[in-house]
PDB file of N, CA and C in Angstrom:
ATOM      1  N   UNK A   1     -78.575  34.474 106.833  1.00  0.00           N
ATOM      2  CA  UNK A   1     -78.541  34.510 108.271  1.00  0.00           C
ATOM      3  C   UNK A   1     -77.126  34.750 108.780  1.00  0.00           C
ATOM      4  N   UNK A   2     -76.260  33.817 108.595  1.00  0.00           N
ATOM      5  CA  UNK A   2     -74.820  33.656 108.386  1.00  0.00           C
ATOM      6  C   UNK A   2     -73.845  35.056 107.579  1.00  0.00           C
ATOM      7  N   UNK A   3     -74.386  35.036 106.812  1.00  0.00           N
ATOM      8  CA  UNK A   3     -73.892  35.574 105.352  1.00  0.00           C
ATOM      9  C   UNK A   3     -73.271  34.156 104.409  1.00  0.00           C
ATOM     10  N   UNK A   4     -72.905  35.062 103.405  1.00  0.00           N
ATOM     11  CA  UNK A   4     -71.836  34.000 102.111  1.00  0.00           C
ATOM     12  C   UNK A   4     -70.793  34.057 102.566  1.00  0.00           C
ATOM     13  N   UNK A   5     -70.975  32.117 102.551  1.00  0.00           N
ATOM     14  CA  UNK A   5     -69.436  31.588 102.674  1.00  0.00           C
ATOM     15  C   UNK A   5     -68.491  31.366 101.406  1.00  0.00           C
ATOM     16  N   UNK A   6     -67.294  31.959 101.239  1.00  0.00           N
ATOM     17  CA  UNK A   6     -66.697  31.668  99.949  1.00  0.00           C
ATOM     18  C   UNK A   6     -66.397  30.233  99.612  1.00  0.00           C
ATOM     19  N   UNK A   7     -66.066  29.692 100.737  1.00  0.00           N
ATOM     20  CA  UNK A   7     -65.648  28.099 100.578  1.00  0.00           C
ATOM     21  C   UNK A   7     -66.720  27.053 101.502  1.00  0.00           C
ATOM     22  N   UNK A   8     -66.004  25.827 101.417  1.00  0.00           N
ATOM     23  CA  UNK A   8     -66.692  24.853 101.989  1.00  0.00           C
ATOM     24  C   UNK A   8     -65.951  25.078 103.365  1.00  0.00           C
ATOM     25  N   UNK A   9     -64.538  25.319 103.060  1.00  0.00           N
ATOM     26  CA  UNK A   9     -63.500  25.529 104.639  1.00  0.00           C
ATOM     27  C   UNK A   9     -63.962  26.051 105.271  1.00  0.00           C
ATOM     28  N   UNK A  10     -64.519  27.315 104.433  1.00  0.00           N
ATOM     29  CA  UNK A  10     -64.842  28.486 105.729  1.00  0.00           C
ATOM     30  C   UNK A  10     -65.776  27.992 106.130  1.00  0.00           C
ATOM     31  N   UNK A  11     -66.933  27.647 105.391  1.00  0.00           N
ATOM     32  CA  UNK A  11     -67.692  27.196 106.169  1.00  0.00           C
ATOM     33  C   UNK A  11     -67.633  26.303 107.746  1.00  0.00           C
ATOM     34  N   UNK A  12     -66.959  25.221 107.214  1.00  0.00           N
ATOM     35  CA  UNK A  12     -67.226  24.020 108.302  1.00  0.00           C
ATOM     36  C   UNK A  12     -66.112  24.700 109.717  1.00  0.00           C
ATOM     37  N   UNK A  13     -64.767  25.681 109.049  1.00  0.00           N
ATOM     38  CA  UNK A  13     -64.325  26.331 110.372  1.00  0.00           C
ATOM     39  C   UNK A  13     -65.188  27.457 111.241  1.00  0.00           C
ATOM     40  N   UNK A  14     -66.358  27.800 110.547  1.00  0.00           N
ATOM     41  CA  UNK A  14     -67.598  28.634 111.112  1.00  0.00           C
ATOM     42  C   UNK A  14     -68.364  27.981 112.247  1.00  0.00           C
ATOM     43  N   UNK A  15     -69.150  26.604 111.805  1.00  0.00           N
ATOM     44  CA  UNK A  15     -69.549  25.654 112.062  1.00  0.00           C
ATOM     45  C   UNK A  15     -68.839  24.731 113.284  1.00  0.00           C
ATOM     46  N   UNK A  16     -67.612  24.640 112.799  1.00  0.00           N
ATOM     47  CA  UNK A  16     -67.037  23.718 114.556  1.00  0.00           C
ATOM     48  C   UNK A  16     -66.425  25.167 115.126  1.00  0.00           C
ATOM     49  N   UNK A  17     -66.725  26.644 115.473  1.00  0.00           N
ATOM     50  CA  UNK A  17     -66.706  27.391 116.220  1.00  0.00           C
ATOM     51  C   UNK A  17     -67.934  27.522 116.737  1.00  0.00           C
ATOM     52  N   UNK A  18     -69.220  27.074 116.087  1.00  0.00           N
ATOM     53  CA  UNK A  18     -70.104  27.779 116.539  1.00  0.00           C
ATOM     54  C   UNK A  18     -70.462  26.617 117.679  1.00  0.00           C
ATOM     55  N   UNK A  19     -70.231  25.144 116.933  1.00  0.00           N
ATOM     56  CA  UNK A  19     -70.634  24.608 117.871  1.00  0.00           C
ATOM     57  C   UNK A  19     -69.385  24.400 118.799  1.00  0.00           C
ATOM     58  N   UNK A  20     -68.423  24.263 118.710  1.00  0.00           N
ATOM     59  CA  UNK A  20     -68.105  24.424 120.100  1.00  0.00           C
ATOM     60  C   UNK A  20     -68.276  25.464 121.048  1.00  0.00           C
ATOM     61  N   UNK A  21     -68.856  26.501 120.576  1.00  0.00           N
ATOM     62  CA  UNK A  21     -69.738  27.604 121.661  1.00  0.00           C
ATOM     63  C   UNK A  21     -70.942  26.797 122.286  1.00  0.00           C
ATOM     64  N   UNK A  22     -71.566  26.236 121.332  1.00  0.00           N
ATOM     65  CA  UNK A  22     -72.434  25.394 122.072  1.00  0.00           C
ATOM     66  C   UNK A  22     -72.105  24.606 123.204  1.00  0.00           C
ATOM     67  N   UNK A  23     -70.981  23.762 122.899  1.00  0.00           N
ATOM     68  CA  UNK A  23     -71.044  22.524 123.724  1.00  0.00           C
ATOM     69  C   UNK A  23     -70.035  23.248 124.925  1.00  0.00           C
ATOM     70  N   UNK A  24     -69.551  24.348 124.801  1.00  0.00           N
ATOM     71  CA  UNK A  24     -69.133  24.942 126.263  1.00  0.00           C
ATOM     72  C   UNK A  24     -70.229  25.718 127.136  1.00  0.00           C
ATOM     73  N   UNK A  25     -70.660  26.184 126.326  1.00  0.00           N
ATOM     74  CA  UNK A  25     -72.097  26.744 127.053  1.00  0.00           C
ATOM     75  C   UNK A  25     -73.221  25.560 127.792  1.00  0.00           C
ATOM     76  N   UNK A  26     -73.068  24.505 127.097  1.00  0.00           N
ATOM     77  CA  UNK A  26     -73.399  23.498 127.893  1.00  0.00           C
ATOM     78  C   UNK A  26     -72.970  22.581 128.928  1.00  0.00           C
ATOM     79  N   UNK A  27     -71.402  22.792 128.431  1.00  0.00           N
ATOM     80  CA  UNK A  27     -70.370  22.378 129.926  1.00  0.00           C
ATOM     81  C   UNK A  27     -70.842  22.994 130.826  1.00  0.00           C
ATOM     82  N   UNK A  28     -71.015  24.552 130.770  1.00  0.00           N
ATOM     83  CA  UNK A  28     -70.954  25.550 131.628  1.00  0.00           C
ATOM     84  C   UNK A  28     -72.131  25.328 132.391  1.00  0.00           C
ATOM     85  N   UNK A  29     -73.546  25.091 131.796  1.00  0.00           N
ATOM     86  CA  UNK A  29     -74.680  25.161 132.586  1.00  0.00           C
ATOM     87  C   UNK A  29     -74.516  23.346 133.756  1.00  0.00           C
ATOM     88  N   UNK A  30     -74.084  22.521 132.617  1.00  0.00           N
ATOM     89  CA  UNK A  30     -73.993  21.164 133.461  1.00  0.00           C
ATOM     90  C   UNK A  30     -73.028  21.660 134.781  1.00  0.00           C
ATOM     91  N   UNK A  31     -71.912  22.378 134.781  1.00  0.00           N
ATOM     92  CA  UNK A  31     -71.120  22.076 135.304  1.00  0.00           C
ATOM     93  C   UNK A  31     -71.524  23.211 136.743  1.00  0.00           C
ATOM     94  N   UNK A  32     -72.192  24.181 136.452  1.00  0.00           N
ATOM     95  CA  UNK A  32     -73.327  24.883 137.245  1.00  0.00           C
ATOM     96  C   UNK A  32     -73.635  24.202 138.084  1.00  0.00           C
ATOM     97  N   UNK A  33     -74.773  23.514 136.795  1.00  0.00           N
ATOM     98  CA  UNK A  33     -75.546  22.881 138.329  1.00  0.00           C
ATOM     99  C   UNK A  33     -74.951  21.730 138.987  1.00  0.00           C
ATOM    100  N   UNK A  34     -73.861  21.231 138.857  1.00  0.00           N
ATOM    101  CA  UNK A  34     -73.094  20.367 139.268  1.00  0.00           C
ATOM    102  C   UNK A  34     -72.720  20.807 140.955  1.00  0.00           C
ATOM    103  N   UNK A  35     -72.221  22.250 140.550  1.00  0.00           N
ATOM    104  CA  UNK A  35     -71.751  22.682 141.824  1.00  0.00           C
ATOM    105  C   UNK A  35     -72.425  23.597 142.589  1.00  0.00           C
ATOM    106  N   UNK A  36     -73.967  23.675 142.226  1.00  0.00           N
ATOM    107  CA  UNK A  36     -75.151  24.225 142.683  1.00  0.00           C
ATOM    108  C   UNK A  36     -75.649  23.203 143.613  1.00  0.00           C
ATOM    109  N   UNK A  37     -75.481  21.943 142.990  1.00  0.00           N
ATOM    110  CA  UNK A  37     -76.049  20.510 143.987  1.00  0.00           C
ATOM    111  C   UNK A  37     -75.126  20.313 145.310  1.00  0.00           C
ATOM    112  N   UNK A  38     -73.742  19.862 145.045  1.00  0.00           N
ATOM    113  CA  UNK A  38     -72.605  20.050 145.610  1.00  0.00           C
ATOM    114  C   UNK A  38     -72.763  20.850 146.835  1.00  0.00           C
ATOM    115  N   UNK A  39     -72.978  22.020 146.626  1.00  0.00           N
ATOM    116  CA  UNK A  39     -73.516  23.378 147.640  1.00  0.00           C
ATOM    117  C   UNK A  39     -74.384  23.060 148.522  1.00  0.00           C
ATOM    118  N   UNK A  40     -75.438  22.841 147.720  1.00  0.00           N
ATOM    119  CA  UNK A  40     -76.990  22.143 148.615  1.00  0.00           C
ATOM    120  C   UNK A  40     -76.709  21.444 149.535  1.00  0.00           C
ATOM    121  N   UNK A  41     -75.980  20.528 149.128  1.00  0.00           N
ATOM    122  CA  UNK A  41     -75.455  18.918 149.648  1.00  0.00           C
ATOM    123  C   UNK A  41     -75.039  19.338 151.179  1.00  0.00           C
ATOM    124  N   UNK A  42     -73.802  20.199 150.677  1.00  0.00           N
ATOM    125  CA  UNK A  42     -73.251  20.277 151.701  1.00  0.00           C
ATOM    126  C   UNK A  42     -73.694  21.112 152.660  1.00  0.00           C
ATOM    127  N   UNK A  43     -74.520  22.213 152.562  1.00  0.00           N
ATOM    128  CA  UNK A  43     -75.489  22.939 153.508  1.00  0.00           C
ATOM    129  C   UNK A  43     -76.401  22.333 154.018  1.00  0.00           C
ATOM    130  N   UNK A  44     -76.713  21.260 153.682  1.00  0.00           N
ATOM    131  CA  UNK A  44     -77.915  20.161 154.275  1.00  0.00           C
ATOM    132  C   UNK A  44     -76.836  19.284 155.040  1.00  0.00           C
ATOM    133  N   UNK A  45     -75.633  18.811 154.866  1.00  0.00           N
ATOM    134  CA  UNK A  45     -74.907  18.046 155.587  1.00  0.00           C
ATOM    135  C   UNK A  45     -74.076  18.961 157.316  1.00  0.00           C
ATOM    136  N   UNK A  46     -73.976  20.450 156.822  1.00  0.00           N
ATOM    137  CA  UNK A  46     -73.695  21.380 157.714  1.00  0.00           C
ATOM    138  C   UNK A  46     -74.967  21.287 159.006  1.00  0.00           C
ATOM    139  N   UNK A  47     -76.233  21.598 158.123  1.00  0.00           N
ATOM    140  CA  UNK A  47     -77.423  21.971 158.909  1.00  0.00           C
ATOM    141  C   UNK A  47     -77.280  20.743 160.135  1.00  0.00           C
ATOM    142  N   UNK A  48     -77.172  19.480 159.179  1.00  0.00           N
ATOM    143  CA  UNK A  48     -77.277  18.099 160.017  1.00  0.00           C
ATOM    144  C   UNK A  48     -76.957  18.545 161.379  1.00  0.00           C
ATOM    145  N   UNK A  49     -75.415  18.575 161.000  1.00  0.00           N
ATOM    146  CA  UNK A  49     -74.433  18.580 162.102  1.00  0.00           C
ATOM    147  C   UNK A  49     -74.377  19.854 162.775  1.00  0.00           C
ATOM    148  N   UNK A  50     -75.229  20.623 162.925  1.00  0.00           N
ATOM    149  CA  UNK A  50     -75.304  21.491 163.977  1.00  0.00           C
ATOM    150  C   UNK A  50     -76.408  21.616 164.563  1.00  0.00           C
ATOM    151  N   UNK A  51     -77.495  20.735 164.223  1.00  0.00           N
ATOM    152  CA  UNK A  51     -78.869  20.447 164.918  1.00  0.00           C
ATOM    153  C   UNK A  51     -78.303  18.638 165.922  1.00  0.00           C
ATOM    154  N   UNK A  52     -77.227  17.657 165.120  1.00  0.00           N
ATOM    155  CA  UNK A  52     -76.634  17.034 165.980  1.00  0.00           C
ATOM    156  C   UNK A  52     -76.288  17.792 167.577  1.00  0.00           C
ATOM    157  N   UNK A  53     -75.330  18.643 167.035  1.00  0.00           N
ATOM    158  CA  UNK A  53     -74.227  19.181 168.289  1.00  0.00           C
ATOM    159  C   UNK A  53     -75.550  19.636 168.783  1.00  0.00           C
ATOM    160  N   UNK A  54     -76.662  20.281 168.368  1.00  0.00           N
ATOM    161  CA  UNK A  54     -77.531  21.283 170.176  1.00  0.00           C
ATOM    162  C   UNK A  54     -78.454  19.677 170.429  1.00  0.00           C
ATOM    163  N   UNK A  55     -78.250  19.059 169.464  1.00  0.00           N
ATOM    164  CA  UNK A  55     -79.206  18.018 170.773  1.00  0.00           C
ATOM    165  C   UNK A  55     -78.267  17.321 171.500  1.00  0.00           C
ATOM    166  N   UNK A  56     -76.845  17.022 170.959  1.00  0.00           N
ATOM    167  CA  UNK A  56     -75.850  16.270 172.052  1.00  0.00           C
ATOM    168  C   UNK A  56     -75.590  16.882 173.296  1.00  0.00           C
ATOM    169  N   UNK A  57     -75.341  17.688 173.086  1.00  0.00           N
ATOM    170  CA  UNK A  57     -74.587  19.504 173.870  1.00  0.00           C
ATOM    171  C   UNK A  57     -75.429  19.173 175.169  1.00  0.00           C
ATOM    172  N   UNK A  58     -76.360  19.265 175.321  1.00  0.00           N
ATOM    173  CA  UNK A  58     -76.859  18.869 177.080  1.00  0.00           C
ATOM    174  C   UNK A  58     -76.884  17.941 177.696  1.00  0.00           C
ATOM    175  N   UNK A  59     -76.458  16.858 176.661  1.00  0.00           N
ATOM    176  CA  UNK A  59     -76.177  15.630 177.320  1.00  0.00           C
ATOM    177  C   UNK A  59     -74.233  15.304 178.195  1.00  0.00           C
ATOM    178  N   UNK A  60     -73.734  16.509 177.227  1.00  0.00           N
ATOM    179  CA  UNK A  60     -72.327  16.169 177.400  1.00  0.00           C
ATOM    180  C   UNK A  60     -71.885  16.615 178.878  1.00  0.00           C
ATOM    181  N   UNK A  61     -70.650  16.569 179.223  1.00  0.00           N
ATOM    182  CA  UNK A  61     -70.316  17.384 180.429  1.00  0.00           C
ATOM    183  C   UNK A  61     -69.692  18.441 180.193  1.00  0.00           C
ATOM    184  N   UNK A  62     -69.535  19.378 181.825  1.00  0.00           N
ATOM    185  CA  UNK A  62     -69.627  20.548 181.650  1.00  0.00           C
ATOM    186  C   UNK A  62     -68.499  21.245 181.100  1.00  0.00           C
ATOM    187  N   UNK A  63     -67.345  20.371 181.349  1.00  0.00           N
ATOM    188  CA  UNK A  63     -66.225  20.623 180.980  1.00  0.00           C
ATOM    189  C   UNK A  63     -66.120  20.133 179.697  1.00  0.00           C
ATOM    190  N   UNK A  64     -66.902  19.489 178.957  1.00  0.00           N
ATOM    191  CA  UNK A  64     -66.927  19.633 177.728  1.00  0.00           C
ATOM    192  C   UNK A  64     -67.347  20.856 176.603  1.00  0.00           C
ATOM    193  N   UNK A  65     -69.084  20.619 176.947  1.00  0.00           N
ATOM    194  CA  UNK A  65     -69.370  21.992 176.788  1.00  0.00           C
ATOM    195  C   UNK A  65     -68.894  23.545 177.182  1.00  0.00           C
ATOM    196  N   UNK A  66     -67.790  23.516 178.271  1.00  0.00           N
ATOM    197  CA  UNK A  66     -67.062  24.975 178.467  1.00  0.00           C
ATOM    198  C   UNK A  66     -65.931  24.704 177.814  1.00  0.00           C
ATOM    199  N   UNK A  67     -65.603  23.777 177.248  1.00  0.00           N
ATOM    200  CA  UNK A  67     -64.280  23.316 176.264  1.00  0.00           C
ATOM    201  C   UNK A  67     -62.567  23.407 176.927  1.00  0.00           C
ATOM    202  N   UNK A  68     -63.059  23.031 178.067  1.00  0.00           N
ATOM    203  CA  UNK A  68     -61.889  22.792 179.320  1.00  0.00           C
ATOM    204  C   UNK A  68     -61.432  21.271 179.200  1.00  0.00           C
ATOM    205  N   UNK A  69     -60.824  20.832 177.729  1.00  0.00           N
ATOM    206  CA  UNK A  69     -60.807  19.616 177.875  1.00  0.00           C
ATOM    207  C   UNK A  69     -59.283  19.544 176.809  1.00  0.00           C
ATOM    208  N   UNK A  70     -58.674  18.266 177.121  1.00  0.00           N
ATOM    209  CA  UNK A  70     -56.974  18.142 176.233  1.00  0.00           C
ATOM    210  C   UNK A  70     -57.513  17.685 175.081  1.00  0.00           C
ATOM    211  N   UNK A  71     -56.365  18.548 173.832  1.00  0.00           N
ATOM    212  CA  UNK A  71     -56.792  18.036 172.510  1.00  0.00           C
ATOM    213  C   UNK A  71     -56.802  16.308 172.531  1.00  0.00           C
ATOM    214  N   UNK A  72     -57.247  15.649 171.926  1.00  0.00           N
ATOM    215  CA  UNK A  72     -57.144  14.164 171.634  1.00  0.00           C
ATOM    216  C   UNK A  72     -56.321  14.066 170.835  1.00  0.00           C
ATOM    217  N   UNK A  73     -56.294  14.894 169.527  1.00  0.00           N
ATOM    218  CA  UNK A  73     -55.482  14.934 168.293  1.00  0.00           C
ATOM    219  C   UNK A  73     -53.978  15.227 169.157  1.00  0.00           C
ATOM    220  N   UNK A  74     -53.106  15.751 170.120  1.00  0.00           N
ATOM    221  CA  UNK A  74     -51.842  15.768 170.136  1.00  0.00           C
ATOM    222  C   UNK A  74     -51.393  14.296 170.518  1.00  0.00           C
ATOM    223  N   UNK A  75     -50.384  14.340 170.174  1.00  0.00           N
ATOM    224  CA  UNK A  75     -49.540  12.801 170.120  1.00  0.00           C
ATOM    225  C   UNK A  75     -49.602  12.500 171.608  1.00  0.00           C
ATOM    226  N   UNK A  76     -49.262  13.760 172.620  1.00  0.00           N
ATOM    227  CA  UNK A  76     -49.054  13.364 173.990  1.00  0.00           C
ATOM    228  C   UNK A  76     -50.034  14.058 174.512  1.00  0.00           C
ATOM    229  N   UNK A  77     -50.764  13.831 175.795  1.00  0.00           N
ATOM    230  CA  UNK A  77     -51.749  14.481 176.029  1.00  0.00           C
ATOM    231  C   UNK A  77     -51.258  15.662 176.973  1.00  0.00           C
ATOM    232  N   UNK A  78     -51.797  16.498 177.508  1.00  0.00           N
ATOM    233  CA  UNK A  78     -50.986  17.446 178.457  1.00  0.00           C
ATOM    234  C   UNK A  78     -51.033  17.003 179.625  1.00  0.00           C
ATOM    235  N   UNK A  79     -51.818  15.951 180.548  1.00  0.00           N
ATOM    236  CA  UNK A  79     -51.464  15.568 181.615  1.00  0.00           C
ATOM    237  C   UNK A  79     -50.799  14.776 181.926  1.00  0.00           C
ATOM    238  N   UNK A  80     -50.049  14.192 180.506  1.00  0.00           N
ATOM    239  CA  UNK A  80     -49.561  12.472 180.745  1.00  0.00           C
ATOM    240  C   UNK A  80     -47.947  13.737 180.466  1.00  0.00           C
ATOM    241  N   UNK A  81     -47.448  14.404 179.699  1.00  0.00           N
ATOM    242  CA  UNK A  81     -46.704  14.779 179.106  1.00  0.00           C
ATOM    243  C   UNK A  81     -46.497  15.824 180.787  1.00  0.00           C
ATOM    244  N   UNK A  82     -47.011  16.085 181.638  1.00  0.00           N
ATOM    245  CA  UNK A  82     -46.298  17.169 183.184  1.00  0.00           C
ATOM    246  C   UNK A  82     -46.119  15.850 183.487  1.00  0.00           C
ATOM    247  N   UNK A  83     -46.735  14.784 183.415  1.00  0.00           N
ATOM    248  CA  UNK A  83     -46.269  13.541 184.357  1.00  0.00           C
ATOM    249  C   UNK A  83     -45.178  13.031 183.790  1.00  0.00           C
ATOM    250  N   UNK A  84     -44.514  12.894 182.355  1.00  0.00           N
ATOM    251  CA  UNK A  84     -43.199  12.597 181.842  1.00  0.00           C
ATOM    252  C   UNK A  84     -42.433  13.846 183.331  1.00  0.00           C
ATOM    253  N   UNK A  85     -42.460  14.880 182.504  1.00  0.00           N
ATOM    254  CA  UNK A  85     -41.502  15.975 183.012  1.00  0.00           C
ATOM    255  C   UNK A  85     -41.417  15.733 184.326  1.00  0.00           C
ATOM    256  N   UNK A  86     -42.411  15.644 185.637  1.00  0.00           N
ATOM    257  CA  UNK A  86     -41.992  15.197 186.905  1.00  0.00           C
ATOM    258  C   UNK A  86     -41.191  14.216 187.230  1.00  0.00           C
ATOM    259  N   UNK A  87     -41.393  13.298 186.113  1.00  0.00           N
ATOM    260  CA  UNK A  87     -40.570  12.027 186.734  1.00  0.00           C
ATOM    261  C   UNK A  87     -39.404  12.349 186.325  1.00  0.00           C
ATOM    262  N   UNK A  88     -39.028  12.921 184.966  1.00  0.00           N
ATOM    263  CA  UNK A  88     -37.420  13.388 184.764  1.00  0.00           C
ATOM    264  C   UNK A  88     -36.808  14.310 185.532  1.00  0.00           C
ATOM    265  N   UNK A  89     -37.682  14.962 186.268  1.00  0.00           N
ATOM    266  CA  UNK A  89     -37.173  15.815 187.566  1.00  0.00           C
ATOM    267  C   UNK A  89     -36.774  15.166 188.650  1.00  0.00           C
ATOM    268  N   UNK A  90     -38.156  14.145 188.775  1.00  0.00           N
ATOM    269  CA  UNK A  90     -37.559  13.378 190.154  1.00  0.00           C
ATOM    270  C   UNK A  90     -36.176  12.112 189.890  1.00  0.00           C
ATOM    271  N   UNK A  91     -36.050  11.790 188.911  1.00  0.00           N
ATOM    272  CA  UNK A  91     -35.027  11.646 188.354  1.00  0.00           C
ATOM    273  C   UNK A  91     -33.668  11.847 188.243  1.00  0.00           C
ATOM    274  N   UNK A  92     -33.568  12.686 188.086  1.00  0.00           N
ATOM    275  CA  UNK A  92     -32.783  13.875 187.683  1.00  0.00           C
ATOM    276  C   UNK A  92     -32.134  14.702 189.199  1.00  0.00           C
ATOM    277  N   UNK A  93     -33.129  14.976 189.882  1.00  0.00           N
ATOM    278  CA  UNK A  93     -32.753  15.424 191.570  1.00  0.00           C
ATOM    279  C   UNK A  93     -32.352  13.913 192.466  1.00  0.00           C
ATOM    280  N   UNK A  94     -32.265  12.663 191.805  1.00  0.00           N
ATOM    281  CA  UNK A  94     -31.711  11.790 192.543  1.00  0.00           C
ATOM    282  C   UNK A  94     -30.216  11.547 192.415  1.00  0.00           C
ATOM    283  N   UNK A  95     -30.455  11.680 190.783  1.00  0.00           N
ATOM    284  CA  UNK A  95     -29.162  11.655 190.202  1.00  0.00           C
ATOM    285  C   UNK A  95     -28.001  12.842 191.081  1.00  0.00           C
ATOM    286  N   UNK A  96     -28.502  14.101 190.783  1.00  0.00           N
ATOM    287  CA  UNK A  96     -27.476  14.923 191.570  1.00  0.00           C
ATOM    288  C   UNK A  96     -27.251  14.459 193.013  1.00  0.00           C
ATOM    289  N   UNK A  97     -28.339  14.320 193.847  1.00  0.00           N
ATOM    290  CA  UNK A  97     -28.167  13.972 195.147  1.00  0.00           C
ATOM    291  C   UNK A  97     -27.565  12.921 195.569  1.00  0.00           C
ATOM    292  N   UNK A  98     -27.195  11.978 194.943  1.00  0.00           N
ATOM    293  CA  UNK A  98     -26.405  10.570 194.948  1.00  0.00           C
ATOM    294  C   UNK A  98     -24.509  11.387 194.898  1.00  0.00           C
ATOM    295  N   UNK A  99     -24.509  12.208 194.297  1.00  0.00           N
ATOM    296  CA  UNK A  99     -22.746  12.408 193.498  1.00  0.00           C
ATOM    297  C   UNK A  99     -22.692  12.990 194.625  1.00  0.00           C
TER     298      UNK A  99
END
């Protein structure tokens, strides 16, 4: 099947090649479907959350849903951050107007 092996060496270096073809070919299929599930997972976790958002979505306001709204994520918000800057103006125009 093989052919003749001259030695016992050759042999058994035949043998842990062949099977480690095996046991990567079996990494390979485990590791497949590993990230075949993974996939699923996460397309069922996607689907979730976008059948969430259209049933929230009419409940929200309008200026939400038209997305007329300040990031949350910046450190300062943009209306609090013109209200810094006015006051360092009004500030600032007292200061000169005093000298």
């Amino acid at each position: 099947m093989y052919g003749v092996f001259n030695s016992l060496a050759e042999m058994e270096a035949f043998y842990k090649v062949q099977l480690r073809g095996e046991g990567l070919a079996e990494m390979e299929t485990f590791y497949k479907e590993k990230l075949e599930e993974e996939r699923s997972a996460r397309k069922e976790i996607e689907e979730d959350f976008r059948s969430f958002k259209n049933r929230v979505a009419p409940d929200l306001a309008l200026s939400r849903r038209a997305g007329n709204t300040e990031n949350m994520n910046s450190p300062v918000k943009e209306s609090r951050r013109s209200e810094i800057q006015s006051l360092q103006l009004a500030v600032y125009h007292s200061r000169t107007d005093d000298k």
